[in-house]
N, C-alpha and C. Protein backbone atom coordinates (compact mmCIF):
# COMPACT_ATOMS: atom_id res chain seq x y z
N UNK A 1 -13.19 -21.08 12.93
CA UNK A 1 -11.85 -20.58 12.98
C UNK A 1 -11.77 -19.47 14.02
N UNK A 2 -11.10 -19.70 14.98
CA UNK A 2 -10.76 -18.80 16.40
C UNK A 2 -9.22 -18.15 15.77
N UNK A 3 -9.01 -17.06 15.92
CA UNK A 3 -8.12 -16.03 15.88
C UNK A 3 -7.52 -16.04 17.09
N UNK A 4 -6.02 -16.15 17.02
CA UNK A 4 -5.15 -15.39 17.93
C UNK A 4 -5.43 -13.98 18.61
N UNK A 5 -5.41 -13.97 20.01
CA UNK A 5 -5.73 -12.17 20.44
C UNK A 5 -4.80 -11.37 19.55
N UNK A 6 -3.43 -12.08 19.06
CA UNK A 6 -2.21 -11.29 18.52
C UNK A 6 -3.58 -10.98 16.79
N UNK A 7 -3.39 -12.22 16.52
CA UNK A 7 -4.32 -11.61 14.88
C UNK A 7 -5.41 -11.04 15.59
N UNK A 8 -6.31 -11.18 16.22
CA UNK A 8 -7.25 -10.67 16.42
C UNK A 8 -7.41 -8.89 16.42
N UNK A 9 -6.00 -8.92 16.90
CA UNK A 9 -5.53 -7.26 16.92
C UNK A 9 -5.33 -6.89 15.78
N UNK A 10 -4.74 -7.77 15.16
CA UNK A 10 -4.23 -7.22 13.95
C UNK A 10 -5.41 -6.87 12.96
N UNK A 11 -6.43 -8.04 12.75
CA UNK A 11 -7.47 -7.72 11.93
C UNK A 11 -8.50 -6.82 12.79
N UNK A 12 -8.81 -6.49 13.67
CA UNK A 12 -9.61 -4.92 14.16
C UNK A 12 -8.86 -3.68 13.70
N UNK A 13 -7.33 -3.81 13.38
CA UNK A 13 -6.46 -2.77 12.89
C UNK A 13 -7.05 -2.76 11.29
N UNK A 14 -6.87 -3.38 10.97
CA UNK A 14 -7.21 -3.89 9.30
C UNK A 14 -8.56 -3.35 8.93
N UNK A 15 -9.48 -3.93 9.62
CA UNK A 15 -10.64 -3.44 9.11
C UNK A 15 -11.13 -2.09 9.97
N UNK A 16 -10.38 -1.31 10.59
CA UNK A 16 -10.84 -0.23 11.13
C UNK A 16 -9.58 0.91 9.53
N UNK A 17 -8.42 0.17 9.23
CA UNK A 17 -8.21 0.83 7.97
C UNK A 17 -8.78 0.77 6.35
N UNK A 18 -9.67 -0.69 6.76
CA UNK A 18 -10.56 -0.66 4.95
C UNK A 18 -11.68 0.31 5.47
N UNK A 19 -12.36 0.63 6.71
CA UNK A 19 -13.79 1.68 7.06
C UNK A 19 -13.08 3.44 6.67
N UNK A 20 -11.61 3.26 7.21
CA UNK A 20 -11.16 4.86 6.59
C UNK A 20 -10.95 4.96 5.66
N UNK A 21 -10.39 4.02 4.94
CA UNK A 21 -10.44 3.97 3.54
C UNK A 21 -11.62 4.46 2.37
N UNK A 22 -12.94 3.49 3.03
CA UNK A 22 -14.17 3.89 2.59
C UNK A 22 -14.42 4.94 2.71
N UNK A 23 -14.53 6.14 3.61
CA UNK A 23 -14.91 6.97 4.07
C UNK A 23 -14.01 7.82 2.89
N UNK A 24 -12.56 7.50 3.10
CA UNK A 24 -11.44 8.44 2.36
C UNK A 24 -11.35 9.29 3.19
N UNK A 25 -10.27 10.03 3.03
CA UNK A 25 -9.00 10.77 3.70
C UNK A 25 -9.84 12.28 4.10
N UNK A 26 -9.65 13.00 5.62
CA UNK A 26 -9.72 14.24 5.71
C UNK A 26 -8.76 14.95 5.20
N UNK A 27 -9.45 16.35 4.90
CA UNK A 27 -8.04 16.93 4.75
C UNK A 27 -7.22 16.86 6.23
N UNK A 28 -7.77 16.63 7.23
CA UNK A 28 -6.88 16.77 8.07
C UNK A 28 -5.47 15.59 8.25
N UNK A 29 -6.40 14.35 8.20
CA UNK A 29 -5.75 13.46 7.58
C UNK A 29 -4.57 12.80 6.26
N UNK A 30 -4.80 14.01 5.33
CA UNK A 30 -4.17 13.97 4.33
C UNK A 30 -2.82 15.28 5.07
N UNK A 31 -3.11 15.96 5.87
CA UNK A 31 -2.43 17.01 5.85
C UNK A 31 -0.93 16.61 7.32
N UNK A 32 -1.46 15.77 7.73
CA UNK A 32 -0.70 14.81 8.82
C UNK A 32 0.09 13.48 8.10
N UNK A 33 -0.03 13.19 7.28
CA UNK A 33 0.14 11.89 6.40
C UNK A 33 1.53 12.34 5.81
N UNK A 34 2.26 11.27 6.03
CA UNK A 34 3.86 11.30 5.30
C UNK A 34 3.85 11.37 3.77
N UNK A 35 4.53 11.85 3.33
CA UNK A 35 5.10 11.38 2.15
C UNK A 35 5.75 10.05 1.36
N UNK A 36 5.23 9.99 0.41
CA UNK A 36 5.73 9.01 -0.20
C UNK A 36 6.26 8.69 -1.71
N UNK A 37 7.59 9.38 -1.61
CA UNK A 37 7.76 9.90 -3.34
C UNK A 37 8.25 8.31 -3.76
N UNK A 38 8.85 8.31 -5.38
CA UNK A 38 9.48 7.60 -5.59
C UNK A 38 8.78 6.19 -5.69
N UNK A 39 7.29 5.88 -5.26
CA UNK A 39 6.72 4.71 -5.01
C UNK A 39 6.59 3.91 -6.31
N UNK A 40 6.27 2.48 -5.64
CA UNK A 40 5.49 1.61 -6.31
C UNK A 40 5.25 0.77 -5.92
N UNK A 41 3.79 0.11 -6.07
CA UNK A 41 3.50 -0.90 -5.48
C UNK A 41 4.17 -2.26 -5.89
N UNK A 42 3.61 -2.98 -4.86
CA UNK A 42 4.65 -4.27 -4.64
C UNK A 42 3.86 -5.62 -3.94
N UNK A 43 4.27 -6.20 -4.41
CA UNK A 43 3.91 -7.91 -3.55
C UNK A 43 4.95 -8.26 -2.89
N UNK A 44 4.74 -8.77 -1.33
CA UNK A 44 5.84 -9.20 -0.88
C UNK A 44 6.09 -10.63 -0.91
N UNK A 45 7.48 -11.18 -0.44
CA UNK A 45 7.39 -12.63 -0.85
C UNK A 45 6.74 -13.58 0.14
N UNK A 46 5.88 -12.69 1.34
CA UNK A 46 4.60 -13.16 1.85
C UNK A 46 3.39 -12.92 1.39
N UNK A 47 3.32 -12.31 0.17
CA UNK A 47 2.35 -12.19 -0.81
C UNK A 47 1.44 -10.66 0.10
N UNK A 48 1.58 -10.01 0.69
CA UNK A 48 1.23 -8.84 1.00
C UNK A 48 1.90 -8.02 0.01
N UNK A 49 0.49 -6.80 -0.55
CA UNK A 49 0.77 -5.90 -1.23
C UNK A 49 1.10 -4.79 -0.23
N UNK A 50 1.94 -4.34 -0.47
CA UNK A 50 3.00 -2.43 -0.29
C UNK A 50 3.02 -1.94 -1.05
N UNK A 51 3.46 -0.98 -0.66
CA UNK A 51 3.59 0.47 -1.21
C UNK A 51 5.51 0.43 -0.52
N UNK A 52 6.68 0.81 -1.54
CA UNK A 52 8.01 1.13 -1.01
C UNK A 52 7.75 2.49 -1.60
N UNK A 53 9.21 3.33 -1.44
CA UNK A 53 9.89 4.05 -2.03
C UNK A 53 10.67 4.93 -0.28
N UNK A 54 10.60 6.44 -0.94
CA UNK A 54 11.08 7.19 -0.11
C UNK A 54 10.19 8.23 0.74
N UNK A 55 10.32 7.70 2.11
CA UNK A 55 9.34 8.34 2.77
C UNK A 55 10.10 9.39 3.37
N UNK A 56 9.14 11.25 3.65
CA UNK A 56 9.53 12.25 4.25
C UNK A 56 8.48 11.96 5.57
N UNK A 57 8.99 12.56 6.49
CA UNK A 57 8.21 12.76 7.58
C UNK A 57 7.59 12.05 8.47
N UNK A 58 7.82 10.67 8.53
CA UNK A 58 6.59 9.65 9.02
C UNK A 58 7.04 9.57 10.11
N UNK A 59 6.08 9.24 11.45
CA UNK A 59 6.00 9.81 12.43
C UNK A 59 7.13 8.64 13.24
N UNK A 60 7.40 7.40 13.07
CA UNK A 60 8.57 6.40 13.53
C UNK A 60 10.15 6.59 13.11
N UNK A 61 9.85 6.42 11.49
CA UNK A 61 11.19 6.50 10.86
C UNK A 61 11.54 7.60 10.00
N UNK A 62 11.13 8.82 10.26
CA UNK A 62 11.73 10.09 10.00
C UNK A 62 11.38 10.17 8.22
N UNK A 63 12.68 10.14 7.96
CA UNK A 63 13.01 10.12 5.94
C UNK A 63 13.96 8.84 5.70
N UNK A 64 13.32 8.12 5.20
CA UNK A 64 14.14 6.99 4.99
C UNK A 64 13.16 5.91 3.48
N UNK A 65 14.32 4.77 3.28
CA UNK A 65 13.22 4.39 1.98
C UNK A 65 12.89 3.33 2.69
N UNK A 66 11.52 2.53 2.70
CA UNK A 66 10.76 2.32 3.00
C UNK A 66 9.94 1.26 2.32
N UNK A 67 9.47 0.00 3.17
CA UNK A 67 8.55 -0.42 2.79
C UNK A 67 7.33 -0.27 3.48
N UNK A 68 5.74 -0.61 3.04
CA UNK A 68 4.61 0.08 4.58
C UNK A 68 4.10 -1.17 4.57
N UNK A 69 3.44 -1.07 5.91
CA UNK A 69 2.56 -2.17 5.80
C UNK A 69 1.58 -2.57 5.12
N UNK A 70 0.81 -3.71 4.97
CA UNK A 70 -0.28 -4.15 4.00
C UNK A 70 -1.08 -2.71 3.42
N UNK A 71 -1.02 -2.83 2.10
CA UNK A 71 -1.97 -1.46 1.51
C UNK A 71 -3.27 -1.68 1.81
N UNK A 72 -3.93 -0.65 2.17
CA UNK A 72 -5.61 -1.28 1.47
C UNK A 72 -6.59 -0.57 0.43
N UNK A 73 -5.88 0.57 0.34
CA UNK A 73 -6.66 1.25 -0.52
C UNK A 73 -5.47 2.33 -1.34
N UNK A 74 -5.92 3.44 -2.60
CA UNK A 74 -4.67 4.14 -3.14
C UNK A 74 -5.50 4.24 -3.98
N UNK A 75 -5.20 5.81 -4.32
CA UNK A 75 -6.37 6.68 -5.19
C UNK A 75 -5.06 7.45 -5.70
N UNK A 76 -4.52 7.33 -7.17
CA UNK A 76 -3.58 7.82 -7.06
C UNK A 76 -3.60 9.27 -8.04
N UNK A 77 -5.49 9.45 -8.66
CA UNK A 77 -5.65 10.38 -9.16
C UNK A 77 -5.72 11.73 -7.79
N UNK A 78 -6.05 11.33 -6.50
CA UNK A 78 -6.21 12.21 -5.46
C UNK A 78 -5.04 12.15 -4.89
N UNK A 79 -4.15 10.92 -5.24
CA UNK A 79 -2.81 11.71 -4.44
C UNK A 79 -2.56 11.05 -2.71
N UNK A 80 -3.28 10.24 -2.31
CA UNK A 80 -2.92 9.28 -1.41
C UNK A 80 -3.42 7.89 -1.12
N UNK A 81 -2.67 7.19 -0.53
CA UNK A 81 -3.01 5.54 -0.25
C UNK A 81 -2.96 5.69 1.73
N UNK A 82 -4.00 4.25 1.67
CA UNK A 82 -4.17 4.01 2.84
C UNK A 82 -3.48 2.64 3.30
N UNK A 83 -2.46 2.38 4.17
CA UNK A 83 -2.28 1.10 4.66
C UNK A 83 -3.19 0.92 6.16
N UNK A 84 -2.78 -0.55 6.55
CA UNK A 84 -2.72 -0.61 7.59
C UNK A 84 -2.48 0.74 8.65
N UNK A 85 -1.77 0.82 8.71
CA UNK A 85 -0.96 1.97 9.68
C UNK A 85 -1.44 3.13 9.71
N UNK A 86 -1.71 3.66 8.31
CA UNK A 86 -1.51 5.59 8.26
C UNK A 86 -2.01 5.54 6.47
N UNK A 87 -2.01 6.67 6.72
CA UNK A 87 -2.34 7.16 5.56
C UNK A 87 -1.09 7.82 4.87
N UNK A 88 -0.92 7.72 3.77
CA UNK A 88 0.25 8.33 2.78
C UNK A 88 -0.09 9.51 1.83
N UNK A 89 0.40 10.42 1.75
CA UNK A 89 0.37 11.52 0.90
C UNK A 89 1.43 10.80 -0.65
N UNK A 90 0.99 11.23 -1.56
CA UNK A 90 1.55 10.38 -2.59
C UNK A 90 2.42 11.27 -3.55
N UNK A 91 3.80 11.55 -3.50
CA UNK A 91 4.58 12.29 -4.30
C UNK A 91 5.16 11.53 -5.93
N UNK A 92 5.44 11.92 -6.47
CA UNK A 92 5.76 11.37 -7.92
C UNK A 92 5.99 9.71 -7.62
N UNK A 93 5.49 8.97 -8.13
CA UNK A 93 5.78 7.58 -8.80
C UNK A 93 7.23 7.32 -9.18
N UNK A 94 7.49 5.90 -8.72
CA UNK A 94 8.48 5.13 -9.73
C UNK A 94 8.72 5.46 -11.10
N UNK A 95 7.36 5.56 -11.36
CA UNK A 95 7.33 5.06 -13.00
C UNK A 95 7.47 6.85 -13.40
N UNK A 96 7.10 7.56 -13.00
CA UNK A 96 7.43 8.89 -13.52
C UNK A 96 8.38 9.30 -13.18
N UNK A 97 9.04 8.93 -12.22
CA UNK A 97 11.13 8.75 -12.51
C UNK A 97 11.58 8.20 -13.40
N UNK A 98 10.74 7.59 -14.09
CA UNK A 98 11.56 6.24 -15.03
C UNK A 98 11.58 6.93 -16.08
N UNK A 99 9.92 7.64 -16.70
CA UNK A 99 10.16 8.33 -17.67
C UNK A 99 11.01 9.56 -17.56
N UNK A 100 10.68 10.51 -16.34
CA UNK A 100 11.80 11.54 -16.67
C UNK A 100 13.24 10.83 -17.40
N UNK A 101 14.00 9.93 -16.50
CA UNK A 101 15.25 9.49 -16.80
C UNK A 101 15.38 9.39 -18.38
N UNK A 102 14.44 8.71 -18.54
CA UNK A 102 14.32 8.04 -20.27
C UNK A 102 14.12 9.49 -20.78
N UNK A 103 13.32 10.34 -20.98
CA UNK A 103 12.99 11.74 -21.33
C UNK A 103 14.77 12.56 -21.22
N UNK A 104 15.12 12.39 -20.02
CA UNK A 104 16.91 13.00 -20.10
C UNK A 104 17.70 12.13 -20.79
N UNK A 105 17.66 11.32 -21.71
CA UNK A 105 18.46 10.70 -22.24
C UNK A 105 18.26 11.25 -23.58
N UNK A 106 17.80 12.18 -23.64
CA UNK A 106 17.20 13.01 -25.19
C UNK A 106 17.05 12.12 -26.19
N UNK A 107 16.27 11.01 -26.48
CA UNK A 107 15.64 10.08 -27.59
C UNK A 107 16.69 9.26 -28.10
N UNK A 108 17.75 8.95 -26.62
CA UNK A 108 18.47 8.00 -27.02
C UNK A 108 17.73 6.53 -26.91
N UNK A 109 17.10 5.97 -27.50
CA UNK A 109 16.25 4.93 -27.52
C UNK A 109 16.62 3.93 -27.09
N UNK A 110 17.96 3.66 -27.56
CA UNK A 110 17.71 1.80 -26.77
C UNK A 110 18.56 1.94 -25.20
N UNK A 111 18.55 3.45 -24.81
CA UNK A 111 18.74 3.44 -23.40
C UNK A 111 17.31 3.76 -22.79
N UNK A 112 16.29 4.17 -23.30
CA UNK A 112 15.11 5.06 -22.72
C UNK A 112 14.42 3.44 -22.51
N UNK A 113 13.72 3.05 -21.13
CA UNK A 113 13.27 2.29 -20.62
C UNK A 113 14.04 0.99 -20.45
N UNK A 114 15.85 1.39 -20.40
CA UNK A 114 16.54 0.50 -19.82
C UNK A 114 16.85 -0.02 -18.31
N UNK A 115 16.00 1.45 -17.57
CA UNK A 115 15.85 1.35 -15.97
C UNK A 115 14.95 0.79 -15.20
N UNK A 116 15.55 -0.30 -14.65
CA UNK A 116 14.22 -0.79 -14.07
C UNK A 116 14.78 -0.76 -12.37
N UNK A 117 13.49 -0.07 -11.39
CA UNK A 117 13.67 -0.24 -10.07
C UNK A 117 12.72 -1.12 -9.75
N UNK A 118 13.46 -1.76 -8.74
CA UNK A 118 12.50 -2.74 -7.82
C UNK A 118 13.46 -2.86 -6.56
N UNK A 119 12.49 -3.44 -5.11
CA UNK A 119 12.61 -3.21 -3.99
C UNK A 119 13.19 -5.48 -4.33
N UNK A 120 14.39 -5.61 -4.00
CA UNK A 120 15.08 -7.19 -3.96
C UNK A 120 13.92 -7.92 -3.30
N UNK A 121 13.57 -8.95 -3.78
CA UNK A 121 12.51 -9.66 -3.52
C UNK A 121 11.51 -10.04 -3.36
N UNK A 122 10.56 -8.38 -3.68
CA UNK A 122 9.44 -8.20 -4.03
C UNK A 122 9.42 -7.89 -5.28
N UNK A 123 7.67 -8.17 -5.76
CA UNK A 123 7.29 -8.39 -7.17
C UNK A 123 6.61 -6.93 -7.17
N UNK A 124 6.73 -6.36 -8.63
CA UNK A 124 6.14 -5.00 -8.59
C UNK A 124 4.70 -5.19 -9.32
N UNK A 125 4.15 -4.64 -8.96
CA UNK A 125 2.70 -4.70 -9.34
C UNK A 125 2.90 -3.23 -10.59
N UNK A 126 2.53 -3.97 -11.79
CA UNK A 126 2.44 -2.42 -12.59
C UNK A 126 1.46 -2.50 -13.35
N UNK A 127 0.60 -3.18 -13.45
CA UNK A 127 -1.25 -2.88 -14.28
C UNK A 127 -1.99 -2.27 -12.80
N UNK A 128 -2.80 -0.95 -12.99
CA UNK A 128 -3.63 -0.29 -11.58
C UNK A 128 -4.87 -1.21 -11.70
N UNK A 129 -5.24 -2.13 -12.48
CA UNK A 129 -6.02 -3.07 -12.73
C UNK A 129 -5.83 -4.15 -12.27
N UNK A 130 -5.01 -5.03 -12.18
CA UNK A 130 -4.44 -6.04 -11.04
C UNK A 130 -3.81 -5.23 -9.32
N UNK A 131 -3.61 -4.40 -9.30
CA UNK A 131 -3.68 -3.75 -7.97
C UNK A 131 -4.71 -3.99 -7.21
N UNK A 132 -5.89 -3.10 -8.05
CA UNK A 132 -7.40 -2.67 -8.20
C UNK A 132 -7.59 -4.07 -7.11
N UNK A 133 -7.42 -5.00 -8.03
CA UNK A 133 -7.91 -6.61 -7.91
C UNK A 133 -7.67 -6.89 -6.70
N UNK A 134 -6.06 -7.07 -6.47
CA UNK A 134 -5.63 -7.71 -5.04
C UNK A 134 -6.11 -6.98 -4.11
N UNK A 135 -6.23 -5.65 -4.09
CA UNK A 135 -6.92 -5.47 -2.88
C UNK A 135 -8.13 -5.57 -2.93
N UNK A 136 -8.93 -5.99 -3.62
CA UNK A 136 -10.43 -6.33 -3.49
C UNK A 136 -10.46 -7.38 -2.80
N UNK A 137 -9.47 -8.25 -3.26
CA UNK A 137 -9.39 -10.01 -2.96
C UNK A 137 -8.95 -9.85 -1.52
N UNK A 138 -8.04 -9.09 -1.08
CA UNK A 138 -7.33 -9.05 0.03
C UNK A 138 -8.68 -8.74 0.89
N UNK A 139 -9.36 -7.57 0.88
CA UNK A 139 -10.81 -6.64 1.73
C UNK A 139 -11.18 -8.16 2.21
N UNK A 140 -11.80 -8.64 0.83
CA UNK A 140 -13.13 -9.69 0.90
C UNK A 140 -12.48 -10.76 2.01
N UNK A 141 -11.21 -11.19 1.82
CA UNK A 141 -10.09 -12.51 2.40
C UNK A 141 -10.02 -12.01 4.02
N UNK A 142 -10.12 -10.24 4.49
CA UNK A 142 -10.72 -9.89 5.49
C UNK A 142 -11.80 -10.21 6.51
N UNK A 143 -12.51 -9.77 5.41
CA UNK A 143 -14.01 -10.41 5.78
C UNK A 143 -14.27 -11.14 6.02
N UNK A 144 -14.10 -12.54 5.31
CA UNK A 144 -14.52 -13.85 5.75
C UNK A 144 -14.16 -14.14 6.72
N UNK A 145 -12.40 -14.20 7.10
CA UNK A 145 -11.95 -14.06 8.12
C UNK A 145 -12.74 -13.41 9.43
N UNK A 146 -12.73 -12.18 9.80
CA UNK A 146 -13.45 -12.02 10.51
C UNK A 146 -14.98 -12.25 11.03
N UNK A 147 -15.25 -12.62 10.07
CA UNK A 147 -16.83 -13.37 10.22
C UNK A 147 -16.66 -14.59 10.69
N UNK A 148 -15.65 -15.21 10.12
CA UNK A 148 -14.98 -17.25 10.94
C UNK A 148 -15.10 -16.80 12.09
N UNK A 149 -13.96 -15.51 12.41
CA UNK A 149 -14.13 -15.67 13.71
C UNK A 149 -14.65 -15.49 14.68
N UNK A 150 -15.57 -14.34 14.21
CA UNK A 150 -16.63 -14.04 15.11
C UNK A 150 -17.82 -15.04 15.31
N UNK A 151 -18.01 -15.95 14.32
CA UNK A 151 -19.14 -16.65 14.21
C UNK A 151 -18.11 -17.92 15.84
N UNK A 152 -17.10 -18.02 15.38
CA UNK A 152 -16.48 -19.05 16.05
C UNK A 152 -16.79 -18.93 17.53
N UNK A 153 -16.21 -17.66 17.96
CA UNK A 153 -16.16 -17.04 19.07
C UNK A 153 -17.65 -17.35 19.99
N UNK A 154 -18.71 -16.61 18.97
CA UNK A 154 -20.33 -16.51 19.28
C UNK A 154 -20.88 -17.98 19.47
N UNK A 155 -19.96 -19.03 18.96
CA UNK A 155 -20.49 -20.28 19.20
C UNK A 155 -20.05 -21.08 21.08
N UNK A 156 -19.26 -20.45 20.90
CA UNK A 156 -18.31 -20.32 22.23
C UNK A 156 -19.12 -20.30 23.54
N UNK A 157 -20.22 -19.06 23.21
CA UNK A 157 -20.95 -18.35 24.53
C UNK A 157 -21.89 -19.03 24.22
């Protein structure tokens, strides 16, 4: 399997973001990194996992809500995720909007977890255990890939 120069770019982008990933975030890195309140992860209906919500600061599209490119990593006890692209600083969750809301409804119950957000047409990922997963599956689905093609290439010469 020979890669497009276009994918070819794309996956040296990819796996030069699962090696920062590994490594994890500088502070300098974390301290340059947009914001990303309001999130939650997501499957798109090209089956790529994201990260949406509302981004501050990012260095293209200012403050705006947002979907990012392919995730590859998200540590959300430390407070940022890595896509493709950049690294994200990680501000309150979806889901801890959801409870505040439900929490301001003072134990009106059959309104408390009547809110549901989602980004139209993507699927929300909400076990950190099936997250966990897809991007393992996604790394490894990397890998092989790039090994096809390098092996392909090397057969070439």
């Amino acid at each position: 399997m020979k890669l497009t120069p276009n994918d070819r770019a794309w996956f040296d982008k990819v796996l030069r973001a699962i090696a920062a990933a590994e490594a994890g975030p500088s502070d300098v890195d974390i301290a340059q990194a947009p914001i990303l309140s309001d999130w939650k992860a997501a499957v798109s209906p090209g089956g790529n996992i994201m990260l949406w919500g509302e981004v501050i600061d990012h260095p293209l599209l200012g403050n705006a809500s947002i979907h990012t490119s392919q995730l590859i990593a998200i540590d959300t006890a430390a407070g940022w995720a890595r896509t493709a692209s950049r690294w994200y600083r990680l501000g309150r969750s979806i889901d801890a909007l959801n409870a505040e809301l439900a929490e301001s409804m003072n134990g009106k119950a059959k309104l408390a977890g009547s809110v549901h957000f989602a980004l139209p047409g993507f699927m929300n990922v909400d076990d950190p255990a099936l997250l966990a997963q897809l991007l393992d599956e996604y790394i490894a689905r990397v890998h092989a890939i790039d090994a096809a093609d390098r092996a392909a290439r090397d057969g070439e010469a």
